[in-house]
Protein backbone atom coordinates (compact mmCIF):
# COMPACT_ATOMS: atom_id res chain seq x y z
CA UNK A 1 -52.73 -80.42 11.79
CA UNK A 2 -51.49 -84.07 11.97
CA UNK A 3 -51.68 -85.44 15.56
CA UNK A 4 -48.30 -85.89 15.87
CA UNK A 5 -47.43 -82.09 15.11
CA UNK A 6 -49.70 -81.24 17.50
CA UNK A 7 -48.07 -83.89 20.28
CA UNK A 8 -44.56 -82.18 19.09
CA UNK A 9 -46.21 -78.66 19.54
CA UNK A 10 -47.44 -79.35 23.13
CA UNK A 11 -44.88 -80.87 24.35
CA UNK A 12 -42.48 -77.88 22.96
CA UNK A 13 -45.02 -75.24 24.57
CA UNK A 14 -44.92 -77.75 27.96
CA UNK A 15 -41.12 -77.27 27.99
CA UNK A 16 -41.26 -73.63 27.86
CA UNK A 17 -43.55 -73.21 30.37
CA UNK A 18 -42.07 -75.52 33.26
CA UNK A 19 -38.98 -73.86 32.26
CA UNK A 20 -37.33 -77.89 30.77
CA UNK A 21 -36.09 -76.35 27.84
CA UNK A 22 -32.96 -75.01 29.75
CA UNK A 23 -32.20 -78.21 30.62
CA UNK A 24 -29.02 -80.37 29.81
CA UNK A 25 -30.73 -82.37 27.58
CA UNK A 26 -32.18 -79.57 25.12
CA UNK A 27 -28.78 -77.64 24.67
CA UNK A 28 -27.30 -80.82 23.94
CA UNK A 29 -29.78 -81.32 20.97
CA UNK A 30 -29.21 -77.81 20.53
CA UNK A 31 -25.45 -77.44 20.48
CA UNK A 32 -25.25 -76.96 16.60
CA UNK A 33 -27.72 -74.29 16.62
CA UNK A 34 -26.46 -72.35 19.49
CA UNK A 35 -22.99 -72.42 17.76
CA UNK A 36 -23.94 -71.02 14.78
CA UNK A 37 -26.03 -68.09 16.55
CA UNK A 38 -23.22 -67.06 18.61
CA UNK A 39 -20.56 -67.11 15.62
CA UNK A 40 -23.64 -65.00 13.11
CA UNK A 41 -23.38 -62.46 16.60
CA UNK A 42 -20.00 -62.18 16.68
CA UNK A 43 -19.16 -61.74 12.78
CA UNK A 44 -22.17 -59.22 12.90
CA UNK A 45 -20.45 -57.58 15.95
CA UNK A 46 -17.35 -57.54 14.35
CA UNK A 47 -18.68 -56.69 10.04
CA UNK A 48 -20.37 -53.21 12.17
CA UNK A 49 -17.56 -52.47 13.99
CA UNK A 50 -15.33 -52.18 11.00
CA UNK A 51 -18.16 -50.11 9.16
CA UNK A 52 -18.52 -47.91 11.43
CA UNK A 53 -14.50 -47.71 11.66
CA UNK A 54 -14.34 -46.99 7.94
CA UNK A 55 -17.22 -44.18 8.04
CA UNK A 56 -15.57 -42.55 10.72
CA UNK A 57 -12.17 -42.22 8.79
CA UNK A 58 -14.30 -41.52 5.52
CA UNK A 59 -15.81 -38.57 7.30
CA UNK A 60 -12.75 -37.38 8.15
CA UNK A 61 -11.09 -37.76 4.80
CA UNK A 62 -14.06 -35.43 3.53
CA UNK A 63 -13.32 -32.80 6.24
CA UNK A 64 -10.01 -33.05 5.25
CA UNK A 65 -10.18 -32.60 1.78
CA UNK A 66 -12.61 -29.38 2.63
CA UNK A 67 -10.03 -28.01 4.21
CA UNK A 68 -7.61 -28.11 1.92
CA UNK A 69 -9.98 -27.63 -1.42
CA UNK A 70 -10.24 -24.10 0.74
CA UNK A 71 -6.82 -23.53 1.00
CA UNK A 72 -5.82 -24.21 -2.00
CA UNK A 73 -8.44 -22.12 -3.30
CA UNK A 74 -7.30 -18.88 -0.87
CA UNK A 75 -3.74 -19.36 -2.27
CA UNK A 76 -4.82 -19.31 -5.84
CA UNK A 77 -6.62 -15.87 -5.03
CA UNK A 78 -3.50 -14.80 -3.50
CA UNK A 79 -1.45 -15.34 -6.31
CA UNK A 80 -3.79 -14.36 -9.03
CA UNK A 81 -4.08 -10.92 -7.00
CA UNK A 82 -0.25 -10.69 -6.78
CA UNK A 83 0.37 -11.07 -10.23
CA UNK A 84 -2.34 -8.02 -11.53
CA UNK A 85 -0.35 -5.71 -13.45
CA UNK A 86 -1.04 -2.77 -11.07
CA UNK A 87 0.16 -4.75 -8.18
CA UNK A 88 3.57 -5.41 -10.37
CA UNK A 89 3.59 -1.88 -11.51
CA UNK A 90 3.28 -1.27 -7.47
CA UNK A 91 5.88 -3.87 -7.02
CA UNK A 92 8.70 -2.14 -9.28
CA UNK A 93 7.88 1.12 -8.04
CA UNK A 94 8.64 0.28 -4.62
CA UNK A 95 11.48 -1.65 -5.00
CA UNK A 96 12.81 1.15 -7.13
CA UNK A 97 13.95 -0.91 -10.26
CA UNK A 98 14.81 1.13 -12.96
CA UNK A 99 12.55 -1.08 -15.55
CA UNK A 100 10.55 0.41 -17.92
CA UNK A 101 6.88 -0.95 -19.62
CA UNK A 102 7.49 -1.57 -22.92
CA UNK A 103 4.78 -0.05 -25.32
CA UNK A 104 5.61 -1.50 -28.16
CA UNK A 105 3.78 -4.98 -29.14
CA UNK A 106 5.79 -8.19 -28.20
CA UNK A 107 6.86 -10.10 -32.12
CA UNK A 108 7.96 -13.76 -32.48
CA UNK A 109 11.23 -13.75 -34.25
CA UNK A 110 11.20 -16.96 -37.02
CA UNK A 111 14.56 -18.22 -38.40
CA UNK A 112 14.55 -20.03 -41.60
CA UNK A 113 16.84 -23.54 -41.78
CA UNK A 114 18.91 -23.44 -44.97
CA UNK A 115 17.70 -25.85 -47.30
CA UNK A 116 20.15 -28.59 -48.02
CA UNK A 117 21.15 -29.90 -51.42
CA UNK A 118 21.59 -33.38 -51.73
């Protein structure tokens, strides 16, 4: 080390230990630095707050959706099991609707378009 990094050295390490560096004259070299620091501390403050802002509503987005993926899924398995033939069967029955099950085979019924002379 150059002698006058070692002068700069000592007399920083001096300052710290008889407690100059909190004087007037090193915050006013300072000022630029100490700016900085406390705007880096607040726009870290404020960049974690808003994370930790958007988690929060994340997580409850997911417990949200869970919620209703389940209900949605218990009202699917509600109708599926009302509309089971032996629960309509059941259904008529009780109702007393004079319908009969047809045992014939449903047939699709195809009408042919008269073909136009031209």
């Amino acid at each position: 080390m150059s002698k006058d990094k070692e002068n700069k050295f000592g007399t920083f390490l001096k300052e710290i230990l008889t407690g100059d560096i909190f004087s007037k004259q090193f915050f006013a070299r300072q000022i630029g630095v100490i700016i900085w620091g406390i705007l880096l501390a607040f726009f870290y403050m404020n960049n974690r707050m808003v994370c930790e802002q958007s988690y929060k509503e994340i997580h409850e987005l997911r417990k949200e959706l869970a919620n209703e993926k389940y209900i949605a899924l218990y009202n699917e398995s509600e109708l599926l099991k009302a509309s089971r033939i032996g629960t309509v069967k059941q259904f008529i029955e009780n109702q007393e609707l004079n319908l009969v099950e047809e045992n014939k085979p449903a047939y699709k019924v195809i009408l042919k378009q008269p073909e136009k002379d031209n």
